[in-house]
C-alpha atoms as a PDB file:
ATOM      1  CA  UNK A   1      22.204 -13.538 -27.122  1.00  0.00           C
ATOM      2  CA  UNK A   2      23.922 -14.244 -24.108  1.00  0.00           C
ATOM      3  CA  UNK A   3      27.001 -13.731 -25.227  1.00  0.00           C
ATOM      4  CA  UNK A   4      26.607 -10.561 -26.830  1.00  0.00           C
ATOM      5  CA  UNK A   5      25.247  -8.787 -24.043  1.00  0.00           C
ATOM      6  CA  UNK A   6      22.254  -8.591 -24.661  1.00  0.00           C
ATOM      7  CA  UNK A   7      20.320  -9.984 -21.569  1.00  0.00           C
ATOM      8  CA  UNK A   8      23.856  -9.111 -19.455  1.00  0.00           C
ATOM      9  CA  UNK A   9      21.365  -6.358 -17.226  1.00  0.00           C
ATOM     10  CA  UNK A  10      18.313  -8.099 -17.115  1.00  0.00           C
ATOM     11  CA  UNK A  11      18.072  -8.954 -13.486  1.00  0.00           C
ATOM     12  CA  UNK A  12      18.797  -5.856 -12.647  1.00  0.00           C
ATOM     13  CA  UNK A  13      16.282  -4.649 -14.173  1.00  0.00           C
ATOM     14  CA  UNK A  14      13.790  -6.950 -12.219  1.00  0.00           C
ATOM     15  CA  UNK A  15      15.629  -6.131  -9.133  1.00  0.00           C
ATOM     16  CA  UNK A  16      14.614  -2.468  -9.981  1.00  0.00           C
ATOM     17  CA  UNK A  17      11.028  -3.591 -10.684  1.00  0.00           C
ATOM     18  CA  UNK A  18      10.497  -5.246  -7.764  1.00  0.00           C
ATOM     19  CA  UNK A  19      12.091  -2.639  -5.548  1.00  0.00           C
ATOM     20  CA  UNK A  20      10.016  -0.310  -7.113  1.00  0.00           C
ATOM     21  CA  UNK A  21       6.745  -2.683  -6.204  1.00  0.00           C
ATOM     22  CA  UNK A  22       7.909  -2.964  -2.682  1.00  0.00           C
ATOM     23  CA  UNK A  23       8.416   0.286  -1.639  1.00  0.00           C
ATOM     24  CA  UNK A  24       5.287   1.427  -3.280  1.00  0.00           C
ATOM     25  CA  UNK A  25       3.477  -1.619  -1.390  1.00  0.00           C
ATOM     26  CA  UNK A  26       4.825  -0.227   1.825  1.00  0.00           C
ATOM     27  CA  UNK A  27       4.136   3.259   1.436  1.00  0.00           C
ATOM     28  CA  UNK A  28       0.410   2.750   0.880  1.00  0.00           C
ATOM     29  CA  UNK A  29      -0.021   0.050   3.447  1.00  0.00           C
ATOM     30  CA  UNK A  30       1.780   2.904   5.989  1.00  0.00           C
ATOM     31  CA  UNK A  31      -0.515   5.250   4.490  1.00  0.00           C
ATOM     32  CA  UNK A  32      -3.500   3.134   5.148  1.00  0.00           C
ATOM     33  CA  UNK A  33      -2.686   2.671   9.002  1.00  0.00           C
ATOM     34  CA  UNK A  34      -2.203   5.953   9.256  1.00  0.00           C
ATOM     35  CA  UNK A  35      -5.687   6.846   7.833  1.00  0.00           C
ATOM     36  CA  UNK A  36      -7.267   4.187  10.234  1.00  0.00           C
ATOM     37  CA  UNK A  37      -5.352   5.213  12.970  1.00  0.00           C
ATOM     38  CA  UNK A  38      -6.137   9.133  12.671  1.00  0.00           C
ATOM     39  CA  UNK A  39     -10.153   8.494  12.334  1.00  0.00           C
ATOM     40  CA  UNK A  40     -10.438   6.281  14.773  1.00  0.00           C
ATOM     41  CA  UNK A  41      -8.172   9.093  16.957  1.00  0.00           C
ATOM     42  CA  UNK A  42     -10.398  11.369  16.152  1.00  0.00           C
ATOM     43  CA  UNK A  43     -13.338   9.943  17.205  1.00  0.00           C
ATOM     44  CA  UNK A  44     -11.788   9.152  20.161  1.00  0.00           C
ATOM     45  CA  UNK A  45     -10.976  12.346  20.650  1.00  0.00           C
ATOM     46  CA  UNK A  46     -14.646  13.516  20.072  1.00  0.00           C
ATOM     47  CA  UNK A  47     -16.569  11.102  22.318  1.00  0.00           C
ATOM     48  CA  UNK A  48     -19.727  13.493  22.613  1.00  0.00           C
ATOM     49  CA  UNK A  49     -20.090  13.184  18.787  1.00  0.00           C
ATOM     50  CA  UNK A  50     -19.824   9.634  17.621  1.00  0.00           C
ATOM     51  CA  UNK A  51     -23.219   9.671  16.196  1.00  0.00           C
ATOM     52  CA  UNK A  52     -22.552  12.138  13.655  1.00  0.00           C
ATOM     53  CA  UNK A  53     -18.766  11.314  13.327  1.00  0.00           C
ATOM     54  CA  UNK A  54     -19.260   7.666  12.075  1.00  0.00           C
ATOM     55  CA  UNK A  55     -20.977   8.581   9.353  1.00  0.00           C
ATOM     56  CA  UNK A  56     -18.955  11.417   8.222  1.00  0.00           C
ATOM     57  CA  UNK A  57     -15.994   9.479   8.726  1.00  0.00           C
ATOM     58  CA  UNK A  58     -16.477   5.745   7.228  1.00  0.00           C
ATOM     59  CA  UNK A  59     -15.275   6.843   3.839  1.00  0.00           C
ATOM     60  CA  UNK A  60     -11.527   7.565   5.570  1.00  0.00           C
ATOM     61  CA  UNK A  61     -11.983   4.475   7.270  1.00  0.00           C
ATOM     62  CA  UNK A  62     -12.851   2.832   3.598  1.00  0.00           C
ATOM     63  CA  UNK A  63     -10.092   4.510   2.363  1.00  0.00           C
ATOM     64  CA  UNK A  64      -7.655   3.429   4.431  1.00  0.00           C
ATOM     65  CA  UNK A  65      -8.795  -0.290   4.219  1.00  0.00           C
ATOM     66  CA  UNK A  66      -8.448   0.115   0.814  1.00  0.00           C
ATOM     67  CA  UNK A  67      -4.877   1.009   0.956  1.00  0.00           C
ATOM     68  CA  UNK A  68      -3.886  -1.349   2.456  1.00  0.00           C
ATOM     69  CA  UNK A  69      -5.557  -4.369   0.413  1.00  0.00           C
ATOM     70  CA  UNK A  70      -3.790  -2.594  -2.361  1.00  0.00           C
ATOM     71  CA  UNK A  71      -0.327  -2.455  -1.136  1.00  0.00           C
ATOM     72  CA  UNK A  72      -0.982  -6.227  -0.218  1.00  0.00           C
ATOM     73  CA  UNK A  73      -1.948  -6.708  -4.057  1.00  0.00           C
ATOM     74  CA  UNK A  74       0.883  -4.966  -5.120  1.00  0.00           C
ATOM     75  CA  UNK A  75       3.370  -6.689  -2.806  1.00  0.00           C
ATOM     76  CA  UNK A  76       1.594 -10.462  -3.533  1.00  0.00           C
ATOM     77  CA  UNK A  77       1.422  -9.308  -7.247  1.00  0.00           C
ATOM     78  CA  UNK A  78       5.257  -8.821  -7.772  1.00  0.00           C
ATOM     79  CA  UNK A  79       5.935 -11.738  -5.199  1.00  0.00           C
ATOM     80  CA  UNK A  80       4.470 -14.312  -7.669  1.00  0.00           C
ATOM     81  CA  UNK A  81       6.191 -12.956 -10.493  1.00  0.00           C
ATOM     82  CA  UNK A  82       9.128 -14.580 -12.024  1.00  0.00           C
ATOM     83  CA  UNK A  83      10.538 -12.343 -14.602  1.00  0.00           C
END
């Protein structure tokens, strides 16, 4: 099949793939610090009102863990992969 041309593009295609996985990875692990990073600005930023704050703002905090353990997924995922 080889020889016909068949599987002639077929690491590109995996190149794309993974390219694909990588950049997503790294956009939602960037989007995860940035979550983190914002809440726990503004809490600094609202000292008097931590009380109330931490409670209205652990599901960003959640969030942005989340994120992140998913762009780690997604980067381990397509790391182990040998196509």
């Amino acid at each position: 099949m080889l020889e016909k041309g068949f599987l002639r593009n077929q690491n590109n295609e995996n190149n794309k793939h993974r390219q694909v996985a990588e950049r997503a990875s790294q956009f939602l692990q960037i989007l995860g610090v940035m979550v983190l990073v914002g809440s726990f600005g503004y809490l600094l930023i609202n000292w008097g009102k931590n009380d109330f704050l931490i409670g209205m703002m652990m599901p960003f905090l959640v969030a942005g863990l989340g994120l992140i353990l998913v762009g780690r997924l997604i980067k381990r995922a397509f790391s182990k992969l040998k196509h």
